[in-house]
Protein backbone atom coordinates (compact mmCIF):
# COMPACT_ATOMS: atom_id res chain seq x y z
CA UNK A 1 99.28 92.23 26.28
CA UNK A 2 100.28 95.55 27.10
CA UNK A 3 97.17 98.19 27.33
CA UNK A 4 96.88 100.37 24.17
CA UNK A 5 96.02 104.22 23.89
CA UNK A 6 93.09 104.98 22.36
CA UNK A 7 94.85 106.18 18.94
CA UNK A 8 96.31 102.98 19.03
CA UNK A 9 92.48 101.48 19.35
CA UNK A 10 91.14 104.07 16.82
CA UNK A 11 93.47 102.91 14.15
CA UNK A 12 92.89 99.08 14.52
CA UNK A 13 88.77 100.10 14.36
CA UNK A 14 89.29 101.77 11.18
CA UNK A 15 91.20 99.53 9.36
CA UNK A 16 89.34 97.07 10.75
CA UNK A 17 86.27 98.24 9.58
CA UNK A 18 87.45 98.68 6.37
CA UNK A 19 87.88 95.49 6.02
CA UNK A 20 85.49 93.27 7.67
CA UNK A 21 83.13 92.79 4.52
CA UNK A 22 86.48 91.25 2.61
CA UNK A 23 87.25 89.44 5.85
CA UNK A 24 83.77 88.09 5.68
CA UNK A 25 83.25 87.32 2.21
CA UNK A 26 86.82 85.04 2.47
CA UNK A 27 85.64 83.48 5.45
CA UNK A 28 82.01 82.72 3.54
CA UNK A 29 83.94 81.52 1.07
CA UNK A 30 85.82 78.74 2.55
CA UNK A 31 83.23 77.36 5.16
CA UNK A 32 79.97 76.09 4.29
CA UNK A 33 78.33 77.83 6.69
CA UNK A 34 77.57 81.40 7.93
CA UNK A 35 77.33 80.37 11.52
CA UNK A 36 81.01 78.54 10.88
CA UNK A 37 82.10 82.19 9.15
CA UNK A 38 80.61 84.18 11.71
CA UNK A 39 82.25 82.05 14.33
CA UNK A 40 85.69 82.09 11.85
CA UNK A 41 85.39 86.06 12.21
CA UNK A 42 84.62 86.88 15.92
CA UNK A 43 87.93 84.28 16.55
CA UNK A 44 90.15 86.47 13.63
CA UNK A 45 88.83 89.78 15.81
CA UNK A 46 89.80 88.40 18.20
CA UNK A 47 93.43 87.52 16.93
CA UNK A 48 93.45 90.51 15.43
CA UNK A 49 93.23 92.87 18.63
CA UNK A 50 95.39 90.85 20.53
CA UNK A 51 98.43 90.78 17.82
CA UNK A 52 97.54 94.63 16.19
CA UNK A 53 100.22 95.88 18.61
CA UNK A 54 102.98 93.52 16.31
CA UNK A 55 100.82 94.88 13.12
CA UNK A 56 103.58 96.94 11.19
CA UNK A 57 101.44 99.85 9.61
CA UNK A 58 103.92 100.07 6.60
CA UNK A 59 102.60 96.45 5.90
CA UNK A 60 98.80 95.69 4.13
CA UNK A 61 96.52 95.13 6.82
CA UNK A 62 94.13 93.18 5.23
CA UNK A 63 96.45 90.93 3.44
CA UNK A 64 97.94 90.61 7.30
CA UNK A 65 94.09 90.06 8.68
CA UNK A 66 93.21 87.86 5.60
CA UNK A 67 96.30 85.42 6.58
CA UNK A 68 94.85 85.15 10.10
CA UNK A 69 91.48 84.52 8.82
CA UNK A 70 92.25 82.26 6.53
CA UNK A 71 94.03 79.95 9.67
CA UNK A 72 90.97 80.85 11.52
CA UNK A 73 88.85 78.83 8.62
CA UNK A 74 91.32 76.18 8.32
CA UNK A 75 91.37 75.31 12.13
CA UNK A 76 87.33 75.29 12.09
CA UNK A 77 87.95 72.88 9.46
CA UNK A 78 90.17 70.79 10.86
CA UNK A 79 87.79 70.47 13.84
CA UNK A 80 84.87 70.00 11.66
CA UNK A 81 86.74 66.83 9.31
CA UNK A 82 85.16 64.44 10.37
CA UNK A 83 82.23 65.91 8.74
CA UNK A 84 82.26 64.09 5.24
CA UNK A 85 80.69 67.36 3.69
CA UNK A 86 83.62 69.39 4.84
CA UNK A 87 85.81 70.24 1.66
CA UNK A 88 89.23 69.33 2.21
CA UNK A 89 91.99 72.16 2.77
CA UNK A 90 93.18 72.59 -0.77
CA UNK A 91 89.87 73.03 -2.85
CA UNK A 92 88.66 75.71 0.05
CA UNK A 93 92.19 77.23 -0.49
CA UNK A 94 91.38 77.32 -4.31
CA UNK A 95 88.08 78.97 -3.30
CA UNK A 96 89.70 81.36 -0.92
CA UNK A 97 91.67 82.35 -3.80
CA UNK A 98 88.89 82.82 -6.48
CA UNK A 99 86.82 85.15 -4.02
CA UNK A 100 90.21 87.32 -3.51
CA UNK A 101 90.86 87.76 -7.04
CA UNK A 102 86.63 88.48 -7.96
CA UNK A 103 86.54 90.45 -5.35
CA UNK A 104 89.97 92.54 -6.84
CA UNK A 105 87.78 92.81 -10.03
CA UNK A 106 84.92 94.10 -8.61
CA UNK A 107 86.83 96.51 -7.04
CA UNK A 108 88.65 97.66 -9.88
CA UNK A 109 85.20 98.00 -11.65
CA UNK A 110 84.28 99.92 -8.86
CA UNK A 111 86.53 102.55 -9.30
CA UNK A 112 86.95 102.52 -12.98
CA UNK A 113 82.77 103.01 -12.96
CA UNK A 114 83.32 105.80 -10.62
CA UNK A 115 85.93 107.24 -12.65
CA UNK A 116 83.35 107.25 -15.88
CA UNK A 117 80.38 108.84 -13.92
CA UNK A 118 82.99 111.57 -13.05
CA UNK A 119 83.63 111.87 -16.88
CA UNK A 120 79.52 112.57 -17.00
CA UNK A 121 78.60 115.90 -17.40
CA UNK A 122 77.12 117.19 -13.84
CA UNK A 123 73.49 116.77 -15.16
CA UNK A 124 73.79 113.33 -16.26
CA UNK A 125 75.70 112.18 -13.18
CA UNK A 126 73.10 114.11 -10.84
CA UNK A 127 70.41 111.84 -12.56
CA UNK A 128 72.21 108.62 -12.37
CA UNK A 129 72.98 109.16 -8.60
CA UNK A 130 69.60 110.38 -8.12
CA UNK A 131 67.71 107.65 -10.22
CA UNK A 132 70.01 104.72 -8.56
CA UNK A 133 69.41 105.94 -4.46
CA UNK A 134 67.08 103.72 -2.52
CA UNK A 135 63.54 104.26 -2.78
CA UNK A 136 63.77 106.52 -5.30
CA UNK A 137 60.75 105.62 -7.97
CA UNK A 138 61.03 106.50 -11.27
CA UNK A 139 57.74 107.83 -11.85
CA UNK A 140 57.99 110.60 -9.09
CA UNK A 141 61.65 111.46 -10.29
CA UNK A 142 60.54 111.70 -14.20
CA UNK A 143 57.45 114.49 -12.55
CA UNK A 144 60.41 116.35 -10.70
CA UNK A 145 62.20 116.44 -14.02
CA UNK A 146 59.00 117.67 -16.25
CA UNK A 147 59.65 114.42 -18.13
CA UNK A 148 57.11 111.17 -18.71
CA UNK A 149 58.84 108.31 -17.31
CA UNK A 150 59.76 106.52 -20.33
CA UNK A 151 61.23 109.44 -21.74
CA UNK A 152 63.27 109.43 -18.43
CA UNK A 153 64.33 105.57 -18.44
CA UNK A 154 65.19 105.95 -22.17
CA UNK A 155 67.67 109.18 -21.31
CA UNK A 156 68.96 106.56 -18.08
CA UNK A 157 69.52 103.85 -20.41
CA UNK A 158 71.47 105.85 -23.13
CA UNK A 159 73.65 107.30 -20.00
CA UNK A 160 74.25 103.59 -18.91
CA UNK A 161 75.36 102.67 -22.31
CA UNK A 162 78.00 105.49 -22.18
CA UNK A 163 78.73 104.49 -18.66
CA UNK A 164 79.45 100.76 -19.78
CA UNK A 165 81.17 101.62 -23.31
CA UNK A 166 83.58 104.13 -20.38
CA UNK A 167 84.33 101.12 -17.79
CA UNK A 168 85.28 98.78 -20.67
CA UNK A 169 87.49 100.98 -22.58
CA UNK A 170 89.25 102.16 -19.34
CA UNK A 171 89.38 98.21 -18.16
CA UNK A 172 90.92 97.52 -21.99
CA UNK A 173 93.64 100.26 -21.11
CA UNK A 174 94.39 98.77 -17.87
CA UNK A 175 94.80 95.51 -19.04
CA UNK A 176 97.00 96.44 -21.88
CA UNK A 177 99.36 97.95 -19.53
């Protein structure tokens, strides 16, 4: 293999890195192990770099890098068959293709949630980020706020209410489409 330029390496690590958490979570998905996924994953980086130089960039790369994953997980199952707890190839290729499609909808609810808290007036959305960061307790933040806490989580819960009524209407209009 030829020797790439560095904006050639740049570009693999960032779409790589995109992607590794859906490379993972396929790779969890169809081997019963996370030492076999782990294993799956360092061999599909490794296929990865070694083949991103035939990668066409007008192409998806992680439907391209979930293709060579999901080889990668067949051929540690083929080595691992005569393991009678090994599932054979076509249920973990029905599993494979349940965690791509929930993982499509949690995506989509991704977006469509942060489309709603958008949609929030700044206030609301200030306290919903605020409220929802790590380590933040919900006594100290109702103090900042001049507000007893219960007074706080019922204001949070009517927000989340709006927040929820938002994402399903907006996931009722997608699907209608």
């Amino acid at each position: 293999m030829p020797p790439l330029d560095n904006q050639h390496h740049d570009q693999f690590l960032r779409l790589f890195a995109e992607h590794e958490a859906a490379l993972h979570t396929l790779l969890r998905s169809m081997l019963p192990s996370r030492e076999d996924a782990k294993e799956a994953l360092q061999e599909t980086i490794i296929v990865l770099w070694q083949k991103f130089d035939e990668f066409d960039p007008a192409r998806d790369f992680r439907a391209w890098a979930s293709g060579i994953a999901r080889n990668k997980a067949l051929a540690v199952l083929r080595d691992r068959k005569r393991d009678r707890h090994v599932f054979d190839e076509a249920l973990v290729n029905r599993l494979a293709d349940r965690a791509a499609l929930q993982e499509q909808c949690v995506i989509t609810r991704r977006e469509v949630l942060e489309g709603c808290l958008q949609k929030l007036p700044a206030t609301q959305r200030e306290l919903v980020l605020s409220a929802y960061t790590k380590g933040t307790r919900m006594d100290d933040l109702a103090a900042r706020r001049g507000q007893t806490p219960m007074s706080l989580y019922k204001l949070l819960h009517r927000i989340r209410i709006a927040l929820l009524d938002c994402v399903e209407r907006s996931l009722a209009t997608e699907e209608a489409r």
